[in-house]
C-alpha atoms as a PDB file:
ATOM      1  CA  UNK A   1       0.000   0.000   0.000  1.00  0.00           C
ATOM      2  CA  UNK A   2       1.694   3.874  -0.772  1.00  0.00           C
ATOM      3  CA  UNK A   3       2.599   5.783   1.844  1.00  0.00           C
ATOM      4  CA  UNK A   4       0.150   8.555   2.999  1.00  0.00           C
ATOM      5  CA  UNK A   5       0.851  11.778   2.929  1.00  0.00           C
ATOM      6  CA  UNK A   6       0.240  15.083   4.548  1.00  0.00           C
ATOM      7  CA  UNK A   7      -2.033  17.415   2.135  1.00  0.00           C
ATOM      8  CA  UNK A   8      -2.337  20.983   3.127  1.00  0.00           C
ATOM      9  CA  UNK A   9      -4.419  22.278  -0.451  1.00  0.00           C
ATOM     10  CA  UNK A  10      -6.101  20.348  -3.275  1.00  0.00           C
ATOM     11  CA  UNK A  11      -6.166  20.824  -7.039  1.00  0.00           C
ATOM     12  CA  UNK A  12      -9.464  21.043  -8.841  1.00  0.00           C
ATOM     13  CA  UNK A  13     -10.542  20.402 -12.045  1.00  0.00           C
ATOM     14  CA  UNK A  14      -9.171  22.701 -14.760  1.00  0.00           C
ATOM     15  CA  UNK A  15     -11.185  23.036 -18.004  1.00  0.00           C
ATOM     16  CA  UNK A  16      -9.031  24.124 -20.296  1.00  0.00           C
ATOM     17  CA  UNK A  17      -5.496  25.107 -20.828  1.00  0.00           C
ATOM     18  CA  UNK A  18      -6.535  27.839 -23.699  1.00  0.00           C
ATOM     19  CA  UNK A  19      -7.066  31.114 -21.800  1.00  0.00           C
ATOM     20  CA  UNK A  20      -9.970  32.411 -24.353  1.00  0.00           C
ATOM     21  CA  UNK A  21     -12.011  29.030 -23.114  1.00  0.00           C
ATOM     22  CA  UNK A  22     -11.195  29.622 -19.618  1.00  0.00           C
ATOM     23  CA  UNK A  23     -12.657  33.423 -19.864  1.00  0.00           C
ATOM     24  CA  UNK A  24     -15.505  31.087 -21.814  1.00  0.00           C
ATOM     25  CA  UNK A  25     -16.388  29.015 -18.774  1.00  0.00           C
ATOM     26  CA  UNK A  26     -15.671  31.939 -16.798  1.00  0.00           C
ATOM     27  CA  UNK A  27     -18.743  33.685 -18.486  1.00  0.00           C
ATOM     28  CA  UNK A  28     -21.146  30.905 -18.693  1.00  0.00           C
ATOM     29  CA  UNK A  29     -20.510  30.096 -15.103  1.00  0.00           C
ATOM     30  CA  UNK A  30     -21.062  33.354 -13.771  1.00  0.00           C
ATOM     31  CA  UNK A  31     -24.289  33.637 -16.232  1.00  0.00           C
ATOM     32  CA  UNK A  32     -25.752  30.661 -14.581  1.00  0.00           C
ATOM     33  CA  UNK A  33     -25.120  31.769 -10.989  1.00  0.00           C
ATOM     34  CA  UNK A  34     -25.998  35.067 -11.465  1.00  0.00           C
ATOM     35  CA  UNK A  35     -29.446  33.586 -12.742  1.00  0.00           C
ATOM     36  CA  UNK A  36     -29.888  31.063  -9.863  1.00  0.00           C
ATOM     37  CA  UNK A  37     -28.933  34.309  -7.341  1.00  0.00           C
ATOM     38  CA  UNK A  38     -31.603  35.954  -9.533  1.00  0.00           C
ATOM     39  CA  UNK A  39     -34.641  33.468  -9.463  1.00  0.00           C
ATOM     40  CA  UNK A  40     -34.305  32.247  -6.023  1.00  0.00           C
ATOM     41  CA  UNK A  41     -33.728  36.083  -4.472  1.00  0.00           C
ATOM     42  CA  UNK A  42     -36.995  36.609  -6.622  1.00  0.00           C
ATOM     43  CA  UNK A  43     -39.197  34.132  -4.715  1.00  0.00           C
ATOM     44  CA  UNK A  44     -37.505  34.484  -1.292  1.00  0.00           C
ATOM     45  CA  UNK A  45     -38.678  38.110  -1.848  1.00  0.00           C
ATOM     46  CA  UNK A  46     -42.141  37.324  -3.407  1.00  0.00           C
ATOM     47  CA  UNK A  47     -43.167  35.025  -0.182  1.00  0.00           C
ATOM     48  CA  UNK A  48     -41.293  36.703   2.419  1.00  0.00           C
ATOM     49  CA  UNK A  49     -43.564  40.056   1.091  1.00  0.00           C
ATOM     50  CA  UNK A  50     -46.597  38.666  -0.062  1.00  0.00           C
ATOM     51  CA  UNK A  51     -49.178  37.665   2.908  1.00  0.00           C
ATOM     52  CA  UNK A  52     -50.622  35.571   0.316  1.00  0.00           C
ATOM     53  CA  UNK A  53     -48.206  32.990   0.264  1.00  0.00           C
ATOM     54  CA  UNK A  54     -47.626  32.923   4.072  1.00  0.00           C
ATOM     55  CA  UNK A  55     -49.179  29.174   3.256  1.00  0.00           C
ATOM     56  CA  UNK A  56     -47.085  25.928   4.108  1.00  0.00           C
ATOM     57  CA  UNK A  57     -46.842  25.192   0.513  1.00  0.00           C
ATOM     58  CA  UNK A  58     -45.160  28.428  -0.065  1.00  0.00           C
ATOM     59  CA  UNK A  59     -43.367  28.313   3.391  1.00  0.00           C
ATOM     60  CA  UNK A  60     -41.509  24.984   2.098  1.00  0.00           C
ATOM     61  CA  UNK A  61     -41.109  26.877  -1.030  1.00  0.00           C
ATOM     62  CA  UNK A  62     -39.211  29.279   0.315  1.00  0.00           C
ATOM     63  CA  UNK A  63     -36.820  26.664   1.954  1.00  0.00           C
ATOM     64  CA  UNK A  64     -36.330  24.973  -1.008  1.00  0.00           C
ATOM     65  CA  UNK A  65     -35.033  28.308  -2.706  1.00  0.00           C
ATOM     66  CA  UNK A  66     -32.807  29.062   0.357  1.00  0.00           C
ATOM     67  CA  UNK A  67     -31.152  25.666  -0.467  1.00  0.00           C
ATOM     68  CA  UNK A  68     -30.950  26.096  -3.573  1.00  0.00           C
ATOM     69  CA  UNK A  69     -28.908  28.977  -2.830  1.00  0.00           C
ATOM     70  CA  UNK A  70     -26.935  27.571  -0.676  1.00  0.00           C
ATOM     71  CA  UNK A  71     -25.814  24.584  -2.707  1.00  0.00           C
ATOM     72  CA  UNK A  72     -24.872  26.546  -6.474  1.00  0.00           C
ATOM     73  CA  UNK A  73     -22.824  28.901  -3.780  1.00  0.00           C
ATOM     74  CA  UNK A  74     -20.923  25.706  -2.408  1.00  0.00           C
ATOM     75  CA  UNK A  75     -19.775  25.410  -5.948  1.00  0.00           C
ATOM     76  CA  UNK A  76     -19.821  27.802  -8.488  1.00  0.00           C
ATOM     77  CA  UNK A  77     -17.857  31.373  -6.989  1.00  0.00           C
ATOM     78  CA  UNK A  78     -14.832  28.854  -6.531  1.00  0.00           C
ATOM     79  CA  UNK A  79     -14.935  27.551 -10.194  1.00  0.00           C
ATOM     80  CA  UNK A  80     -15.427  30.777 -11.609  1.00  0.00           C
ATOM     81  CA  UNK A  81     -12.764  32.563  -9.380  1.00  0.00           C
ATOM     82  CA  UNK A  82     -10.560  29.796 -10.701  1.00  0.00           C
ATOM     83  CA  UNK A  83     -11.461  30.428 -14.410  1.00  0.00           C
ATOM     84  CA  UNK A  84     -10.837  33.867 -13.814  1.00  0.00           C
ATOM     85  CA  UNK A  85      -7.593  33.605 -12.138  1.00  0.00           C
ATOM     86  CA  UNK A  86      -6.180  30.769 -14.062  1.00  0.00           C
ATOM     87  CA  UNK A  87      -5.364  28.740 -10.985  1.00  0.00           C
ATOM     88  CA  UNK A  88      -6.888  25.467  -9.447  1.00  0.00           C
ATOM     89  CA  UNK A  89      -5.992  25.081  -5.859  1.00  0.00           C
ATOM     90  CA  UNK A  90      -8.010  25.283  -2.850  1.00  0.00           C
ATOM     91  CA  UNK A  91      -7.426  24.549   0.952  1.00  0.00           C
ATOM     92  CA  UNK A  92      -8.040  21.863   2.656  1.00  0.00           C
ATOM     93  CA  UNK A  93     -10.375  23.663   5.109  1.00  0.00           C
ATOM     94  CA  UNK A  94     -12.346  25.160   2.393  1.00  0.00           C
ATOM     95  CA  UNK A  95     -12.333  21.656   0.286  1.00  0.00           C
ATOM     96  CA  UNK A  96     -13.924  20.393   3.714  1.00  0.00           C
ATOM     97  CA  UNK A  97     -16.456  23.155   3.148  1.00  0.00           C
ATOM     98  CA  UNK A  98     -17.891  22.592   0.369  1.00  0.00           C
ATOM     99  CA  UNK A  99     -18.418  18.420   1.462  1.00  0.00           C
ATOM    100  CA  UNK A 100     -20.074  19.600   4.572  1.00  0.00           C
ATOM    101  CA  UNK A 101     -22.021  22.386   2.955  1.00  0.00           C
ATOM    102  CA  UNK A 102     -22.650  20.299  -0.213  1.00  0.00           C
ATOM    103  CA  UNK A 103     -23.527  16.906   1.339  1.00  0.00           C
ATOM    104  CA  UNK A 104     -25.670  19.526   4.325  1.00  0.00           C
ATOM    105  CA  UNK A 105     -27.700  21.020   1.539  1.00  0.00           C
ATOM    106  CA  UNK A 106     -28.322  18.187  -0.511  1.00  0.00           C
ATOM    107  CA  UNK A 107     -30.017  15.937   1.994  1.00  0.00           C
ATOM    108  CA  UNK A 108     -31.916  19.312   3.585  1.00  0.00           C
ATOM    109  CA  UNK A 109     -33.297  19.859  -0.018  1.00  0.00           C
ATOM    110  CA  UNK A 110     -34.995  16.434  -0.313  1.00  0.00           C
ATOM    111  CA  UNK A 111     -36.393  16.340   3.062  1.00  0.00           C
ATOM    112  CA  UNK A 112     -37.729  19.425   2.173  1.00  0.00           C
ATOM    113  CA  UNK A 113     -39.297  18.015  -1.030  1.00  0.00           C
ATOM    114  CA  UNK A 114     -40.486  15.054   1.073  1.00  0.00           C
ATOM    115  CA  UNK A 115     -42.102  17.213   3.130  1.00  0.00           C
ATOM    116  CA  UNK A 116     -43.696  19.222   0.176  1.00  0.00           C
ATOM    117  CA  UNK A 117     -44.972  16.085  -1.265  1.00  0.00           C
ATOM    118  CA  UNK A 118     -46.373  15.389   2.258  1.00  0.00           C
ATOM    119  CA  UNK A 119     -48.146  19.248   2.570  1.00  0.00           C
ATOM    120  CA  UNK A 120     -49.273  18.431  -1.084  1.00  0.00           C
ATOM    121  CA  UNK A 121     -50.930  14.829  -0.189  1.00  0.00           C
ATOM    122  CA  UNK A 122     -53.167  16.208   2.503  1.00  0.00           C
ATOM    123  CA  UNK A 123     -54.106  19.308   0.685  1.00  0.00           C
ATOM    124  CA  UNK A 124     -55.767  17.474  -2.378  1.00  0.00           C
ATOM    125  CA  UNK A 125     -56.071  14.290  -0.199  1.00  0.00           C
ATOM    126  CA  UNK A 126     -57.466  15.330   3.027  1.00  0.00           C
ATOM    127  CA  UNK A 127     -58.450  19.193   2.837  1.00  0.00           C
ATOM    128  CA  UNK A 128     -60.611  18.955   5.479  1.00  0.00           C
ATOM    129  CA  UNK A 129     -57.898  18.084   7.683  1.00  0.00           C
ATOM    130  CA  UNK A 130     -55.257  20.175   6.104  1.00  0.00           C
ATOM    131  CA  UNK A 131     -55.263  22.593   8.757  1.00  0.00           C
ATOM    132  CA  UNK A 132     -54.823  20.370  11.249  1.00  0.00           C
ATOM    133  CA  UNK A 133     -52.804  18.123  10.058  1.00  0.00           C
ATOM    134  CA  UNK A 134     -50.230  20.751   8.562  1.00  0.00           C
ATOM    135  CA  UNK A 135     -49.903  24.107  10.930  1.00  0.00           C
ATOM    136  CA  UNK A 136     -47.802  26.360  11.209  1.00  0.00           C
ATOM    137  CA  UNK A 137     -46.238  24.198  14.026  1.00  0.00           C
ATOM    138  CA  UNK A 138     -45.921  20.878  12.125  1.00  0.00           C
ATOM    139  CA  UNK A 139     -44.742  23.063   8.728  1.00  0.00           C
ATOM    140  CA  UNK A 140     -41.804  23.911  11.814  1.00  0.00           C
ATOM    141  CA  UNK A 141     -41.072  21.185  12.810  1.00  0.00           C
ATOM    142  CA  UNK A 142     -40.630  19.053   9.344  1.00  0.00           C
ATOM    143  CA  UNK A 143     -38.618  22.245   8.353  1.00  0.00           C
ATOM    144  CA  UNK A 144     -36.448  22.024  11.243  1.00  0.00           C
ATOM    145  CA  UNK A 145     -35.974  18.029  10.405  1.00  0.00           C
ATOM    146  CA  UNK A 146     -35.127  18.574   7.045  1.00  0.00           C
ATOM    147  CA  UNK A 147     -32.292  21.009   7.958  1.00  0.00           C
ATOM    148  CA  UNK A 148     -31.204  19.195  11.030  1.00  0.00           C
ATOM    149  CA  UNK A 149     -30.775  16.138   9.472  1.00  0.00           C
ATOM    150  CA  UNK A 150     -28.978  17.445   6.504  1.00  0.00           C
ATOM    151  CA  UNK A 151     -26.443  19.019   8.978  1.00  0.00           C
ATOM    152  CA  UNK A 152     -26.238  15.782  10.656  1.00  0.00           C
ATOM    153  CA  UNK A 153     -25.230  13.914   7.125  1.00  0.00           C
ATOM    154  CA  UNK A 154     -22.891  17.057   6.283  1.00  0.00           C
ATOM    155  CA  UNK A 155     -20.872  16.364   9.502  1.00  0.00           C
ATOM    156  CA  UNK A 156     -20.844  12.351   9.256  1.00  0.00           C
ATOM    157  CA  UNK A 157     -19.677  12.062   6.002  1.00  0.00           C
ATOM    158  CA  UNK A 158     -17.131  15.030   5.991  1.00  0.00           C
ATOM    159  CA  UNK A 159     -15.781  13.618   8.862  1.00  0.00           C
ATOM    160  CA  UNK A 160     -15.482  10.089   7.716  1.00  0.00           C
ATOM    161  CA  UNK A 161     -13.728  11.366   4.345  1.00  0.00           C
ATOM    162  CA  UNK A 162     -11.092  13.703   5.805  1.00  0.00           C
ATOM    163  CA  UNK A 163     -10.018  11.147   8.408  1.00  0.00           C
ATOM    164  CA  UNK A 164      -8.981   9.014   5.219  1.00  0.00           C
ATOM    165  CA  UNK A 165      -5.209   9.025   4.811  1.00  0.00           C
ATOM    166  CA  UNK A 166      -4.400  10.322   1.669  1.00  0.00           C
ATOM    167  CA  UNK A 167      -2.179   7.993  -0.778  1.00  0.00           C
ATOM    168  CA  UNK A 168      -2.571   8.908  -4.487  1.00  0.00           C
ATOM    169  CA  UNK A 169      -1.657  12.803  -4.178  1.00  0.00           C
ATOM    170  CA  UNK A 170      -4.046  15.768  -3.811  1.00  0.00           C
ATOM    171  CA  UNK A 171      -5.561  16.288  -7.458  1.00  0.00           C
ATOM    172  CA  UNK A 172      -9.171  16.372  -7.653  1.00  0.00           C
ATOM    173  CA  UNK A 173     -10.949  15.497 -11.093  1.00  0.00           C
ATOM    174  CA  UNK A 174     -13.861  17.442 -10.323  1.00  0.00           C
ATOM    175  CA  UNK A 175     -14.575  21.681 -10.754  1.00  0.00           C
ATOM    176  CA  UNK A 176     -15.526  21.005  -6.848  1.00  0.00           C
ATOM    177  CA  UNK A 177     -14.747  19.110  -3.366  1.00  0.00           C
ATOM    178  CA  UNK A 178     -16.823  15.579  -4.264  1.00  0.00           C
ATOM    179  CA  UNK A 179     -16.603  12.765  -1.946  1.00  0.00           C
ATOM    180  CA  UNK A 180     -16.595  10.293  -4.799  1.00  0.00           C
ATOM    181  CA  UNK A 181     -12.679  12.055  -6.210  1.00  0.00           C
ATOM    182  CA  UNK A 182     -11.665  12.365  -2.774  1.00  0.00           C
ATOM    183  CA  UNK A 183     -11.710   8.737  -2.000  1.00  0.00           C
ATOM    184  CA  UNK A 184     -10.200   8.421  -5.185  1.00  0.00           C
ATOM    185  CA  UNK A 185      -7.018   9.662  -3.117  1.00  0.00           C
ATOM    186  CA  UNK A 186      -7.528   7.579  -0.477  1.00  0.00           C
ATOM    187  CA  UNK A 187      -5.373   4.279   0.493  1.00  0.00           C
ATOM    188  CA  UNK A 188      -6.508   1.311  -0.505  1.00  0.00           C
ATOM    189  CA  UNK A 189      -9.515  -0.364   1.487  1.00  0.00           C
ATOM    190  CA  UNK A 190      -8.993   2.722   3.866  1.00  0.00           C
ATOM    191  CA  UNK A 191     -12.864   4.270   1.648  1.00  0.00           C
ATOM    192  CA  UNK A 192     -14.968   1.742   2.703  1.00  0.00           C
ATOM    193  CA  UNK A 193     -16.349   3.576   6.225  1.00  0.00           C
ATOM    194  CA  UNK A 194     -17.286   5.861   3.822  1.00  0.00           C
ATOM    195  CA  UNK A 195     -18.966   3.594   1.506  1.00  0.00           C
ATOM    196  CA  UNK A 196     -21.076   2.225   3.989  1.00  0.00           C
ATOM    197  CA  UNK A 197     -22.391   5.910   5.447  1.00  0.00           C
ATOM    198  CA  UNK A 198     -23.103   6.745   1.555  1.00  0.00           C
ATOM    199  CA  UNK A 199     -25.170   3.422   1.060  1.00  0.00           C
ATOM    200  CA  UNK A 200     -26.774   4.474   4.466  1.00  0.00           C
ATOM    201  CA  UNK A 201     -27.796   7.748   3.457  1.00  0.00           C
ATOM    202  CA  UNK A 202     -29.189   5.963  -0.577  1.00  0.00           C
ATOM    203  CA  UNK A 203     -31.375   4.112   1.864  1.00  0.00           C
ATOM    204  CA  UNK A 204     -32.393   6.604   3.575  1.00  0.00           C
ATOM    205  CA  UNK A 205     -33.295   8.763   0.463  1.00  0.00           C
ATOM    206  CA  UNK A 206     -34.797   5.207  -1.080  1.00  0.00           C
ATOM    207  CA  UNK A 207     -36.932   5.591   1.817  1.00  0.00           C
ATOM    208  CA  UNK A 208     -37.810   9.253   1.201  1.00  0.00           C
ATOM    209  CA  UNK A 209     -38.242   8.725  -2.915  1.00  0.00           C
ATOM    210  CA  UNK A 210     -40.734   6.080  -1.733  1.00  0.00           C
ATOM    211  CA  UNK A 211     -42.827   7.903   0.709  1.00  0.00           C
ATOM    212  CA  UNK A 212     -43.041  10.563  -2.452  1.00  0.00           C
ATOM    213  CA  UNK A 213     -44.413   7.869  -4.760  1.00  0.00           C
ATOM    214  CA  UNK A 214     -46.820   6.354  -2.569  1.00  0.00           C
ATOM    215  CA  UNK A 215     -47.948  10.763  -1.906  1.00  0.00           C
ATOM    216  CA  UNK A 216     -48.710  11.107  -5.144  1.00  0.00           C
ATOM    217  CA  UNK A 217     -50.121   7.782  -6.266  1.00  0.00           C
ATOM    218  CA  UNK A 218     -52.718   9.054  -3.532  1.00  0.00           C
ATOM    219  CA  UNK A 219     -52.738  12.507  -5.139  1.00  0.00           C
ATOM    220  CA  UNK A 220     -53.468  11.224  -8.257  1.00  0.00           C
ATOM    221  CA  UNK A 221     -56.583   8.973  -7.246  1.00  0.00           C
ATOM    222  CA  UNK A 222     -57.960  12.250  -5.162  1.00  0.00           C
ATOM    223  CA  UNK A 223     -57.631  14.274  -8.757  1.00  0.00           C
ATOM    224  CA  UNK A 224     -59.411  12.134 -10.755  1.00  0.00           C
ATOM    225  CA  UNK A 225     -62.203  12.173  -8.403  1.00  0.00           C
ATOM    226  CA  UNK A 226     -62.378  16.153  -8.643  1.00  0.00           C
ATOM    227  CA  UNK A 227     -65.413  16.608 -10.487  1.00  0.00           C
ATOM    228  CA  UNK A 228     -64.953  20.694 -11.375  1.00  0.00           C
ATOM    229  CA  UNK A 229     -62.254  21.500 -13.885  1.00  0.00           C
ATOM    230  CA  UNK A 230     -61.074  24.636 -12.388  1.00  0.00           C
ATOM    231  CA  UNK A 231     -60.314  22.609  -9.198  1.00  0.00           C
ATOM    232  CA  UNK A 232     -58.572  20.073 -11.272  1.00  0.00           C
ATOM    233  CA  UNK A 233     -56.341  22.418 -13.097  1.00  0.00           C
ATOM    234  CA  UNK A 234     -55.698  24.166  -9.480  1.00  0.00           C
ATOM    235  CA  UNK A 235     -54.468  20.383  -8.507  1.00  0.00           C
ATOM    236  CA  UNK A 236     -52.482  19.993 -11.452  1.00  0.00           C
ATOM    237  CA  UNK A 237     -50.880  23.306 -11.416  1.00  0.00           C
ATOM    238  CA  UNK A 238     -49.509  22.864  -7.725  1.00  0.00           C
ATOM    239  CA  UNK A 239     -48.477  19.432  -7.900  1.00  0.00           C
ATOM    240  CA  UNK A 240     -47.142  19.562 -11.270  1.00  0.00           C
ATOM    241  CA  UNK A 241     -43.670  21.966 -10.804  1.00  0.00           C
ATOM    242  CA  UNK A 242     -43.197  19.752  -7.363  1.00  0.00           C
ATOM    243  CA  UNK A 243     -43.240  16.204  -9.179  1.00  0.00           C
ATOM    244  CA  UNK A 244     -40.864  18.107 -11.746  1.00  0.00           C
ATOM    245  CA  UNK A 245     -38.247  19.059  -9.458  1.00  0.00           C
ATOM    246  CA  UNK A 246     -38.672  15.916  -7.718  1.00  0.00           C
ATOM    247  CA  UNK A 247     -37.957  13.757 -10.860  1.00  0.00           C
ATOM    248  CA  UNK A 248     -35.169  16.309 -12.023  1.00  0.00           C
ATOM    249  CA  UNK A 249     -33.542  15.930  -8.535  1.00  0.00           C
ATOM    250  CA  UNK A 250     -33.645  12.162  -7.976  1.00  0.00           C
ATOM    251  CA  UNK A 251     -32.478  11.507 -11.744  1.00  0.00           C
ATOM    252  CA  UNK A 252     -29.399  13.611 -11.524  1.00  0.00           C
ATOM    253  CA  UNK A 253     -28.394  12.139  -7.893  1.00  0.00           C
ATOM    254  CA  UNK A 254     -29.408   8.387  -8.592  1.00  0.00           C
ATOM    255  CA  UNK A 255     -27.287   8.549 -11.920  1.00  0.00           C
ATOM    256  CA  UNK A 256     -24.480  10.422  -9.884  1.00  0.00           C
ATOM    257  CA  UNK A 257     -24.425   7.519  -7.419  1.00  0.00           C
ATOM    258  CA  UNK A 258     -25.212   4.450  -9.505  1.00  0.00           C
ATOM    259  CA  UNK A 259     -23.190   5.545 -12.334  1.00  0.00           C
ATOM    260  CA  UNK A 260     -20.642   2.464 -13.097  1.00  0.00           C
ATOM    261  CA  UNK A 261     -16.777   2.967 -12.372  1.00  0.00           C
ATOM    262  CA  UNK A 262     -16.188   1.593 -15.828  1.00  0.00           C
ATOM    263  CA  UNK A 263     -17.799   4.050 -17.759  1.00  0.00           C
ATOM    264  CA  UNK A 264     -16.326   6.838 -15.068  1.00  0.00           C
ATOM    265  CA  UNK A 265     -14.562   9.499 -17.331  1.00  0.00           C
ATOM    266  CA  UNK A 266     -14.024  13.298 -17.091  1.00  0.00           C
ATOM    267  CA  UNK A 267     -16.249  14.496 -18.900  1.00  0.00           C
ATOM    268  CA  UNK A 268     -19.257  12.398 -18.220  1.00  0.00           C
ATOM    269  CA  UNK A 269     -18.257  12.746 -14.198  1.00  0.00           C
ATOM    270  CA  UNK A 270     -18.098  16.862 -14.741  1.00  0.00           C
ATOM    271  CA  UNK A 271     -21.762  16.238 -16.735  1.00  0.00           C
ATOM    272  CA  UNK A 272     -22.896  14.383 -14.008  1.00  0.00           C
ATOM    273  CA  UNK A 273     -21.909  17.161 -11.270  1.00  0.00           C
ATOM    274  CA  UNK A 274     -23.323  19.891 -12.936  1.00  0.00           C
ATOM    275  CA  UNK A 275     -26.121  18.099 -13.256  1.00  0.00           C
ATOM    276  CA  UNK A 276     -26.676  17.390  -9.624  1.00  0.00           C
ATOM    277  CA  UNK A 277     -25.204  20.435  -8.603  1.00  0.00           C
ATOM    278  CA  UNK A 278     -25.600  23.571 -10.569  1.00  0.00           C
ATOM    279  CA  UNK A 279     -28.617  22.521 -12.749  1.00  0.00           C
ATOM    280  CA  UNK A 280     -31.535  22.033 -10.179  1.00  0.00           C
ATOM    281  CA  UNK A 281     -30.775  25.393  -8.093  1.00  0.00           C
ATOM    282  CA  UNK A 282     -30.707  27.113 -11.568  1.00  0.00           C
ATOM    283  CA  UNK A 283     -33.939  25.975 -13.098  1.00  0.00           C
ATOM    284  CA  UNK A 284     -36.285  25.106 -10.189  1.00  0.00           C
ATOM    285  CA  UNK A 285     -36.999  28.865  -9.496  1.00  0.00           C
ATOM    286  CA  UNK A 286     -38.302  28.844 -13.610  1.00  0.00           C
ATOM    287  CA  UNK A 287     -40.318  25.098 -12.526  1.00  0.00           C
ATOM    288  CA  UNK A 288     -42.577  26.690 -10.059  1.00  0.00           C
ATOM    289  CA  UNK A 289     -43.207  29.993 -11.799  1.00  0.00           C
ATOM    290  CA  UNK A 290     -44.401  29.195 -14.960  1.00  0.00           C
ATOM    291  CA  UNK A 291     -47.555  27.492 -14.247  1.00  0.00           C
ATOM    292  CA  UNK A 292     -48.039  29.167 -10.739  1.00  0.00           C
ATOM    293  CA  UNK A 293     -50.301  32.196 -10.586  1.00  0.00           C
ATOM    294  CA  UNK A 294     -50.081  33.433  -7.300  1.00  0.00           C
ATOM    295  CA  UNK A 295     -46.299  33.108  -7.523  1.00  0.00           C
ATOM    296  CA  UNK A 296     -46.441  35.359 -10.947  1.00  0.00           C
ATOM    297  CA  UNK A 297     -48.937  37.821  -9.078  1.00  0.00           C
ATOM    298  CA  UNK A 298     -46.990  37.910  -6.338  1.00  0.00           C
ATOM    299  CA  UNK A 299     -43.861  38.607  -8.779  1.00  0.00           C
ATOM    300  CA  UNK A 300     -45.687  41.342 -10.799  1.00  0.00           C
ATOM    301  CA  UNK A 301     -46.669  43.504  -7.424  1.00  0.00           C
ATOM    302  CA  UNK A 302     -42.944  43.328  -6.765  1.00  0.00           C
ATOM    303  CA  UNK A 303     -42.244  44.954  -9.817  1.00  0.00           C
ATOM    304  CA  UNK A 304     -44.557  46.899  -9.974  1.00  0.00           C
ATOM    305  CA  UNK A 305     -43.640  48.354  -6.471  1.00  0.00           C
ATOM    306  CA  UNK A 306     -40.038  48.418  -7.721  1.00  0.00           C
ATOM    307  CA  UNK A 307     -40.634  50.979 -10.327  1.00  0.00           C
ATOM    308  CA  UNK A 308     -43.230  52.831  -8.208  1.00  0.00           C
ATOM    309  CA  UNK A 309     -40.307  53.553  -5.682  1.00  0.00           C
ATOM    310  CA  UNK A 310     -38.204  54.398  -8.704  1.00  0.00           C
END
């Protein structure tokens, strides 16, 4: 077995050695993030202001988009400093960073979707108990799980992968700090504590993805009992951007984690990440506005204040 060795910074990913295709991830990274920072700042605002949408569904919204935020900010301002600056190193405390933060965020987000699939089951399933059944006290509490037990997986596996001697230098074949290229590094057989808490946490999120099917399987028998159109198309029009995101989320994170070492390259892992990573925080805000009225009503009376106070 090599020798470990003491590592101090790692080296990311580098796209390109041409400098004019550097400056062109620089700009299409920065373009993305700005629009994520956009969209998400957009319905933060629209809730937070509107005492419309002081509603659990738009309560668990507004989570979402906070953790949204949080994960394309785990990843992005490093890759595009690095673009910028023509350089690929980053410390070891801030590579722990963005593991905690990243693996912190990630699990929050689908315990938050869980629980939006939940708020969404009662409400078409059970409105007469809606109320009870999801307060303001309950919409708390699930929030407060959701982040709680994503800081719980951030700190389990960050710790378990940076108490890995590291063998097989300090280069990281990804744009960002991914568990999967750090045990890459890692002595031999010394991974496989860390194997077992990621196969914990894929149960886990089996577990979740399952309590979302069986939601919605019960969703969808309630709909096609709704005899009114309107209140059909209300149905659809809620659920709809949720079961989107949902699928968008799972795809991108199954194929990340079942994806087979043998086809493993660099280009289809840096696909994969930005997949997982960049893609669901930057279209997710566009998911749940386009077929959401209050959301867009919500968005124009922000405007339209805007240019009032203009």
């Amino acid at each position: 077995m090599p020798n470990s060795t003491s590592v101090t910074e790692f080296l990311l990913l580098t796209f390109t050695d041409t400098r004019e295709l550097q400056l062109l991830h620089f700009t299409l990274f920065l373009g993305i993030y700005l629009a994520a920072l956009l969209g998400n700042g957009l319905i933060l605002t629209a809730v937070a202001c509107d005492h419309r949408l002081h509603t659990p569904m738009y309560f668990f919204l507004l989570n979402l988009a906070l953790l949204d935020l949080g994960c394309i900010s785990t990843t992005l301002p490093k890759a595009v400093t690095n673009s910028l600056w023509d350089t690929r190193s980053i410390s070891y405390e801030a590579c722990a960073a963005q593991v905690f933060l990243l693996v912190f965020l990630i699990t929050a987000e689908f315990y938050v979707l869980t629980a939006m699939a939940y708020d969404r089951y009662v409400a078409i399933s059970k409105p007469l108990h809606y109320g009870s059944l999801v307060g303001s006290r309950a919409c708390a509490q699930m929030a407060a799980a959701a982040w709680g037990s994503g800081f719980l997986h951030g700190v389990l596996h960050t710790a378990s992968t940076f108490s890995l001697p590291l063998c097989h230098g300090n280069a990281v074949d990804q744009f960002f700090c991914e568990i999967p290229q750090i045990l890459k590094l890692s002595c031999s057989d010394a991974y496989l504590r860390e194997v077992g808490f990621i196969a914990f946490s894929f149960c886990l999120g089996a577990g979740c993805f399952v309590f979302i099917v069986l939601s919605y399987v019960q969703i969808f028998r309630a709909v096609l009992r709704i005899p009114a159109e309107q209140g059909l198309h209300k149905a659809f029009s809620t659920c709809l951007p949720h079961l989107v995101v949902v699928s968008l989320f799972v795809s991108t994170i199954l194929f990340a984690g079942v994806k087979p070492p043998a086809t493993s390259s660099l280009y289809l892992d840096f696909m994969v990440a930005v997949l997982y990573s960049v893609v669901p925080p930057a279209v997710n805000p566009l998911i749940y506005s386009m077929r959401n009225q209050e959301l867009k009503h919500a968005l124009k009376k922000l405007f339209q204040f805007s240019s009032r106070s203009n």
